[in-house]
Protein backbone atom coordinates (compact mmCIF):
# COMPACT_ATOMS: atom_id res chain seq x y z
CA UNK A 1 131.76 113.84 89.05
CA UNK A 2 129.95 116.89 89.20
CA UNK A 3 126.56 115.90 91.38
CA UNK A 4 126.34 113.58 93.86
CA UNK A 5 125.23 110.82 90.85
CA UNK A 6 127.39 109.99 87.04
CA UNK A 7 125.31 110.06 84.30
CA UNK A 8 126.27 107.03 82.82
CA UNK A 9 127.86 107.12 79.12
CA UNK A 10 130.59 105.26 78.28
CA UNK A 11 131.57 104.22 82.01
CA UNK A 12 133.54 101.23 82.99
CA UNK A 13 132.49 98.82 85.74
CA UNK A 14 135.15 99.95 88.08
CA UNK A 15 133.84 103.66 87.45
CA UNK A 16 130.08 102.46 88.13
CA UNK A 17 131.46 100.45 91.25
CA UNK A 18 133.26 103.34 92.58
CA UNK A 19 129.90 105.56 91.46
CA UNK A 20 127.29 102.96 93.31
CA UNK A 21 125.64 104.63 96.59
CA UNK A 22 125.67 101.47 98.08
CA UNK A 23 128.14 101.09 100.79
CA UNK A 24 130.95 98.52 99.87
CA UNK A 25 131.96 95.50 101.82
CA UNK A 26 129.17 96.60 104.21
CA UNK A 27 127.78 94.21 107.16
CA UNK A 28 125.09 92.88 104.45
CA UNK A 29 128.24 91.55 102.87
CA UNK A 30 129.94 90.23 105.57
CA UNK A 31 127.31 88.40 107.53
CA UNK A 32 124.11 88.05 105.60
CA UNK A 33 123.65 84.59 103.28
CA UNK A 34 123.81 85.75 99.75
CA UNK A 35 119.93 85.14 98.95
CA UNK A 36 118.95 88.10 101.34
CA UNK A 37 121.70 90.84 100.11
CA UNK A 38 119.82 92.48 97.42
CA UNK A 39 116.60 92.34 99.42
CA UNK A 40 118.56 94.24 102.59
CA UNK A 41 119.92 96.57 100.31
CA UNK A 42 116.64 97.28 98.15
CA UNK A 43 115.61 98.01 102.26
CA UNK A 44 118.73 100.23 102.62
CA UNK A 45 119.22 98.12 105.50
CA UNK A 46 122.89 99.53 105.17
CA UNK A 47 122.44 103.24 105.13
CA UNK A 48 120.10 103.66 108.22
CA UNK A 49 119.93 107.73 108.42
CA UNK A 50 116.81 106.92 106.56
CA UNK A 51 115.29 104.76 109.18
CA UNK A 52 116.79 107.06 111.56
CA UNK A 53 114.72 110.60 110.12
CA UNK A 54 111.78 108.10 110.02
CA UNK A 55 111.95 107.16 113.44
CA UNK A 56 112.53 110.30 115.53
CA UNK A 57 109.16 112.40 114.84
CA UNK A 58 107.52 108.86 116.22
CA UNK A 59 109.41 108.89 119.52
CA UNK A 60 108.94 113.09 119.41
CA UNK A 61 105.15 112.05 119.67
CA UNK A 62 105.21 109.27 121.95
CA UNK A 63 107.49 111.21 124.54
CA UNK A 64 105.31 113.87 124.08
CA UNK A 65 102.15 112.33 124.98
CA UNK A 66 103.53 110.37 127.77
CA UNK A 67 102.83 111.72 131.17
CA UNK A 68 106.55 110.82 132.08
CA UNK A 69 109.44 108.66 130.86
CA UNK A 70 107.95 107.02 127.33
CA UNK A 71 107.13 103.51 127.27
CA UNK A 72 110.46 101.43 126.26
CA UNK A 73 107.98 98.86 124.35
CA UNK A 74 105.90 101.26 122.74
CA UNK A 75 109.31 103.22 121.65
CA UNK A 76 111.04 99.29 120.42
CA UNK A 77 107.65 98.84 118.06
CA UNK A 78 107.77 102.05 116.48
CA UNK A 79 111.67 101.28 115.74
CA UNK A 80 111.04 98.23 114.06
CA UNK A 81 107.61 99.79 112.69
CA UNK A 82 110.24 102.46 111.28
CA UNK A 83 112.98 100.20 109.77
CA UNK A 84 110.20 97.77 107.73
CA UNK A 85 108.17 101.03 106.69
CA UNK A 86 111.53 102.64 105.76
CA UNK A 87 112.05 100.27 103.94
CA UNK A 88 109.01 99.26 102.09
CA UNK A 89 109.19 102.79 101.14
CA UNK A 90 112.27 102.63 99.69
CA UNK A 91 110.79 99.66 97.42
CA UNK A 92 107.38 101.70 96.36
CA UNK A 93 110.51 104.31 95.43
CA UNK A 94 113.07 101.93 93.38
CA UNK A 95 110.08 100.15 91.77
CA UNK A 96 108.61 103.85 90.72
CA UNK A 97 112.38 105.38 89.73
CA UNK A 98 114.05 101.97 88.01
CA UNK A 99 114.15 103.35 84.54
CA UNK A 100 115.82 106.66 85.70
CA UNK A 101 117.81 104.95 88.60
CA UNK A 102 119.20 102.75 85.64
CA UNK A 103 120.26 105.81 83.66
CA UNK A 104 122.61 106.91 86.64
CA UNK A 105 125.68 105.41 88.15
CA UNK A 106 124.95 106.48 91.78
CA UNK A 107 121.73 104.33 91.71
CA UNK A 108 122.47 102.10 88.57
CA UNK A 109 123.65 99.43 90.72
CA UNK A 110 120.71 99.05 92.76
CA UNK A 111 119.22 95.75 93.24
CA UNK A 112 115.55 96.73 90.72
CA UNK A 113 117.77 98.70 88.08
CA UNK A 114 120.38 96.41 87.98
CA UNK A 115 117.99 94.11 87.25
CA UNK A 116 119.80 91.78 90.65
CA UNK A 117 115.63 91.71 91.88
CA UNK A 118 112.74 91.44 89.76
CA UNK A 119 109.89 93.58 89.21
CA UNK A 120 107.81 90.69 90.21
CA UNK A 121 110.08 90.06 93.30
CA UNK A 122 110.05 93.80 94.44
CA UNK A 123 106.83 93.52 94.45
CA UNK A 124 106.44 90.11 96.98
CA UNK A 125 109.08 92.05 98.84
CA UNK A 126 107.27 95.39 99.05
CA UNK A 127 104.09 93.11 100.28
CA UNK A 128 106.35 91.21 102.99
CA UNK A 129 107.67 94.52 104.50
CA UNK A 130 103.89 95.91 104.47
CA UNK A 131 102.63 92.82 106.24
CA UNK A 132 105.22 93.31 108.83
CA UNK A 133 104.00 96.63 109.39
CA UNK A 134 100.52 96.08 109.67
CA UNK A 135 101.04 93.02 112.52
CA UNK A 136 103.39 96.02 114.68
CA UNK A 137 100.40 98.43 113.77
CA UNK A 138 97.60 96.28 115.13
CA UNK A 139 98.90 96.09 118.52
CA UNK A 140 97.80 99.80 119.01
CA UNK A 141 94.48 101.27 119.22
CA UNK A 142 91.39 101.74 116.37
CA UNK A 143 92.46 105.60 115.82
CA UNK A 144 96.11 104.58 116.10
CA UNK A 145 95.87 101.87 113.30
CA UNK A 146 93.11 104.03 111.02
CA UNK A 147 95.93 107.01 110.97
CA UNK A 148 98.65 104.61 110.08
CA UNK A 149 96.13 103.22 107.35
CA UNK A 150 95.95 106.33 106.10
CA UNK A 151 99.64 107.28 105.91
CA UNK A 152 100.06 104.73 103.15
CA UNK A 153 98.35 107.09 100.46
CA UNK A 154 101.54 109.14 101.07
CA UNK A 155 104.16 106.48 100.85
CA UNK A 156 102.42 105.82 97.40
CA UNK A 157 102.41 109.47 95.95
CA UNK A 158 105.54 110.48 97.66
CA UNK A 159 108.23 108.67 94.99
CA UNK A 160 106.36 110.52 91.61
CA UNK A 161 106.12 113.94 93.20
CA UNK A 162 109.64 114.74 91.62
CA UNK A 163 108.16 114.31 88.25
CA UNK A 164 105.39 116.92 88.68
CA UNK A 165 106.75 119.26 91.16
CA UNK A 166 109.82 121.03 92.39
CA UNK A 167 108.74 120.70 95.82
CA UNK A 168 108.90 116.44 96.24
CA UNK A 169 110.78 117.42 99.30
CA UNK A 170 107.35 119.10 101.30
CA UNK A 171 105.77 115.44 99.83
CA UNK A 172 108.52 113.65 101.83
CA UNK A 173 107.98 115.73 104.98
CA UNK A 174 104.14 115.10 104.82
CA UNK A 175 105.13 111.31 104.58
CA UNK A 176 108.19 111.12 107.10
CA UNK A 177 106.76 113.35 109.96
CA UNK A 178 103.21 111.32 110.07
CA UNK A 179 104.36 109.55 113.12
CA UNK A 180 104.85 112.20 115.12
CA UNK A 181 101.17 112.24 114.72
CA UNK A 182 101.03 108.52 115.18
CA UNK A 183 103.43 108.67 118.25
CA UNK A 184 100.55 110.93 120.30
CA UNK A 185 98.12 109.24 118.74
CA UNK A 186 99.20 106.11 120.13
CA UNK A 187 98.95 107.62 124.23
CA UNK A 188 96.14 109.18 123.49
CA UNK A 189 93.64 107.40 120.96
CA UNK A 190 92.96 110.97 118.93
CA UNK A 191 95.27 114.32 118.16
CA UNK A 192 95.77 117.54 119.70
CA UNK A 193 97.40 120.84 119.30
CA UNK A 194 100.99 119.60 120.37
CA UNK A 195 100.85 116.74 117.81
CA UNK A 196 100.22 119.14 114.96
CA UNK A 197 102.83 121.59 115.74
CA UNK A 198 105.25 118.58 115.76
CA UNK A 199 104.13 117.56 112.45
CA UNK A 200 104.17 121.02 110.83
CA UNK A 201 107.46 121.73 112.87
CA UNK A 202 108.54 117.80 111.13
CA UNK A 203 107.74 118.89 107.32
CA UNK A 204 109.69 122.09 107.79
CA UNK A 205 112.77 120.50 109.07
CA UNK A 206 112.58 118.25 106.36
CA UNK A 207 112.33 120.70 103.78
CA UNK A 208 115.60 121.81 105.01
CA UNK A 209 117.49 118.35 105.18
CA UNK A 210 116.21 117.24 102.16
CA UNK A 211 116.83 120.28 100.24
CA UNK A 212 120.77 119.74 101.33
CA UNK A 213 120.43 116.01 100.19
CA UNK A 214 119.16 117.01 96.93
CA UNK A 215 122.24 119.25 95.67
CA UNK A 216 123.87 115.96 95.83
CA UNK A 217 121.71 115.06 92.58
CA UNK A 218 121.53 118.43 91.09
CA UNK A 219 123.55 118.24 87.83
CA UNK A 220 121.70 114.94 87.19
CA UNK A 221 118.34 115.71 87.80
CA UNK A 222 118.37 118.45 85.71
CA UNK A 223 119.99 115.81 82.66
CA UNK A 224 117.38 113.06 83.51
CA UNK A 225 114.63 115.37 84.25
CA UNK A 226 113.28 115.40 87.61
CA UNK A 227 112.65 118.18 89.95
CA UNK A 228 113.73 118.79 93.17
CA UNK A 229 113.86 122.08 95.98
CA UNK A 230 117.71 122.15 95.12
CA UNK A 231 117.25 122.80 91.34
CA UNK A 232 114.39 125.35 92.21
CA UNK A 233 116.53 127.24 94.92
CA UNK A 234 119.86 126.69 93.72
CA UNK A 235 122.04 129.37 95.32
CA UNK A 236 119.40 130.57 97.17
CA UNK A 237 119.73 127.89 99.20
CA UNK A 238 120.99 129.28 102.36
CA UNK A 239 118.98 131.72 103.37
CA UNK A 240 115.64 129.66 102.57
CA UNK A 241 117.72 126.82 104.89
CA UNK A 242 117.49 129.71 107.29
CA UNK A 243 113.60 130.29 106.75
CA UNK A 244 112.93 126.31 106.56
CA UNK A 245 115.00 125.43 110.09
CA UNK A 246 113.54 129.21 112.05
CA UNK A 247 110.35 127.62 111.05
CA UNK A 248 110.92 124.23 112.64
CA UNK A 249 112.14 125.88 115.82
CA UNK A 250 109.59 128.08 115.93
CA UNK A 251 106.78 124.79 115.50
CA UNK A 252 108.29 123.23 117.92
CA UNK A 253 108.59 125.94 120.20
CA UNK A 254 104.93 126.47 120.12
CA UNK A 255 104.35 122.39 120.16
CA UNK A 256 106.45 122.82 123.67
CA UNK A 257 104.43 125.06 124.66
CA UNK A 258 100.62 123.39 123.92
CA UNK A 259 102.14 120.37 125.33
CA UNK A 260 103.56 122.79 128.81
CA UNK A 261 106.76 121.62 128.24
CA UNK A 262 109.53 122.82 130.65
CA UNK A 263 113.03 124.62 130.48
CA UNK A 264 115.17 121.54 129.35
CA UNK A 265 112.70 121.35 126.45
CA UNK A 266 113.74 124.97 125.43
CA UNK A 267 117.28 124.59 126.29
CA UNK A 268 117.45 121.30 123.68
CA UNK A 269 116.15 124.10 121.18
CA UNK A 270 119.07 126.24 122.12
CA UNK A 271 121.27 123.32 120.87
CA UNK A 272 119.33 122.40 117.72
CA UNK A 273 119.71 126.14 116.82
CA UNK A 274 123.06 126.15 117.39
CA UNK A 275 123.23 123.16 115.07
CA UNK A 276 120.97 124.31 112.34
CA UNK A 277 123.38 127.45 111.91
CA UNK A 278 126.71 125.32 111.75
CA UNK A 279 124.78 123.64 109.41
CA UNK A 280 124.43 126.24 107.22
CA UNK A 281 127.38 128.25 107.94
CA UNK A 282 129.66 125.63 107.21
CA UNK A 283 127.32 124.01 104.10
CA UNK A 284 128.96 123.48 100.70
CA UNK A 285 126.00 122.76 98.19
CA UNK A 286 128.40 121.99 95.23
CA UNK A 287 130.13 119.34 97.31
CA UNK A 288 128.18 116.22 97.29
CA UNK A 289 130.40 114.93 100.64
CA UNK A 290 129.59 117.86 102.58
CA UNK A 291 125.86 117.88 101.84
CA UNK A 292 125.41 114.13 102.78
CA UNK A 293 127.33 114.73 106.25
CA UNK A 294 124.80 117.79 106.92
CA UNK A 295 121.92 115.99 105.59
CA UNK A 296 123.03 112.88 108.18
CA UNK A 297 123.95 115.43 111.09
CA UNK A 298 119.96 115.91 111.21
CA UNK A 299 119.99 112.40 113.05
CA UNK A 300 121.74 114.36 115.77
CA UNK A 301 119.38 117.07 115.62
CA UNK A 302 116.60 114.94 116.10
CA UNK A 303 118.27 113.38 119.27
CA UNK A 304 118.57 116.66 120.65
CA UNK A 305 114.95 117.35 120.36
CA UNK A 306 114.21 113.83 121.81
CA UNK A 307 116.13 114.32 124.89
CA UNK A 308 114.84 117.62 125.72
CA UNK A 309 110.87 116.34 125.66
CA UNK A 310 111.93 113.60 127.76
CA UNK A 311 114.22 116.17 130.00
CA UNK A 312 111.45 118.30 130.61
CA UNK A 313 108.82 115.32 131.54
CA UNK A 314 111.10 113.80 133.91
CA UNK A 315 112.16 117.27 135.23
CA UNK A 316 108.42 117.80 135.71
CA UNK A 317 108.08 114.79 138.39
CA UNK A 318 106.62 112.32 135.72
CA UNK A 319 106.96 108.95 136.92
């Protein structure tokens, strides 16, 4: 195992068991009926850092905007917005990357390669999840719901950008930050200047976590022949980590800022920095392990962040 995938070639069950990035004897095993296991775990309904880095640049916005403590309702729709839209991109994705994902153990064994759900049936369940997301998006305002609209085109583009482009990881920050944009968006039926810093500040700090969840998939990518930021940076990978996380501190420094933010905001960026360089101090891009713990540490970072807009607003006398 020399990636964070086998390219399969004359593998045994066991080895493509043992290979399979789905989690074993998971809750979806223990608990679910077996009609609705492949369909949770076409969702990744197991693995939730996903729904997790989906998630947090919503409540960033939605804290943001608020003129104190965010609303706990608005905050519970945007986490169930976030698990079926995490989801229903992860279908667009599997449906897009079957043919590839059944030319690698790591993914061989998901439910569209394996063959487990149908094309036909990935695509019902692709329309279920979307239907869920669109009754959650109608209960906020005209702008609100035209900018979530409009964030499909994204979720559609985003899984055959690693066919064309080195960069598919900027594609998945432009797709995975939008509701930071949707989060102000919400409180205040339009965008402003804080908004956009979070998004830019979003895509950058994606770039970096991504780019650490993509040496995972190097040594296949490169056999199977899709792109990726960690085949085009390779061992340069540090010090662009360093360029990619300055940048998202600095974005959301200046989103702070525009949004008069005060001092427990800053101090939270104290402690993301902090993070970001034990991050990359302590990074090891040719050990798949290591990179997924980093890239799943970013939940933490995002946390952080969260706690420090809501910090400042409440130190601020918001009620």
């Amino acid at each position: 195992m020399t990636g964070g995938r086998l390219y399969i070639g004359a593998m045994t069950e066991q080895t493509l068991s043992t290979a399979s990035d789905i989690p074993a004897a998971s809750w979806i095993d223990r608990w679910m009926p077996a009609p609705l296991r492949p369909y949770l775990r076409l969702a990744r309904a197991d693995r939730p850092i996903g729904t997790w880095l989906l998630l947090i640049p919503c409540w960033w916005g939605l804290a943001m905007a608020a003129p104190g403590w965010p609303d706990g309702g608005l905050m519970a729709l945007f986490a169930v917005g976030a698990l079926v839209m995490r989801g229903a991109g992860c279908t667009v994705n599997d449906l897009a990357d079957r043919e590839f994902d059944a030319r690698v153990a790591r993914t061989a064994t998901r439910p569209i390669a394996s063959g487990e759900v149908s094309v036909f049936r990935g695509v019902l369940f692709l329309a279920l999840q979307l239907g869920i997301g669109f009754a959650i998006l109608v209960q906020f305002n005209a702008f609100a719901i035209q900018m979530g609209v409009a964030s499909l085109a994204l979720v559609a583009v985003y899984p055959f950008m690693k066919r064309i482009t080195y960069w598919p990881q900027l594609f998945l920050g432009l797709t995975f930050n939008w509701g930071a944009l949707m989060g102000w968006a919400v409180i205040n039926a339009g965008l402003g200047w804080p908004a956009l810093w979070l998004y830019l500040a979003g895509i950058f700090w994606t770039l970096g976590y991504d780019t650490i969840y993509a040496h995972q998939d190097k040594d296949d990518d490169l056999q199977i022949g899709v792109k990726s930021s960690a085949l085009k940076l390779g061992r340069r990978t540090k010090p662009w980590l360093v360029v990619f996380y300055a940048l998202t501190l600095g974005l959301l420094g200046t989103a702070g800022y525009a949004a008069a933010l005060g001092w427990p905001y800053y101090l939270a960026l104290g402690v993301a920095a902090i993070h970001f360089l034990w991050q990359i101090s302590r990074l090891d891009i040719d050990l798949p392990r290591d990179c997924l713990a980093k890239f799943k540490s970013n939940r933490d970072v995002g946390l952080i962040i969260l706690a420090g807009i809501v910090a400042a607003r409440a130190a601020a006398g918001g009620g």
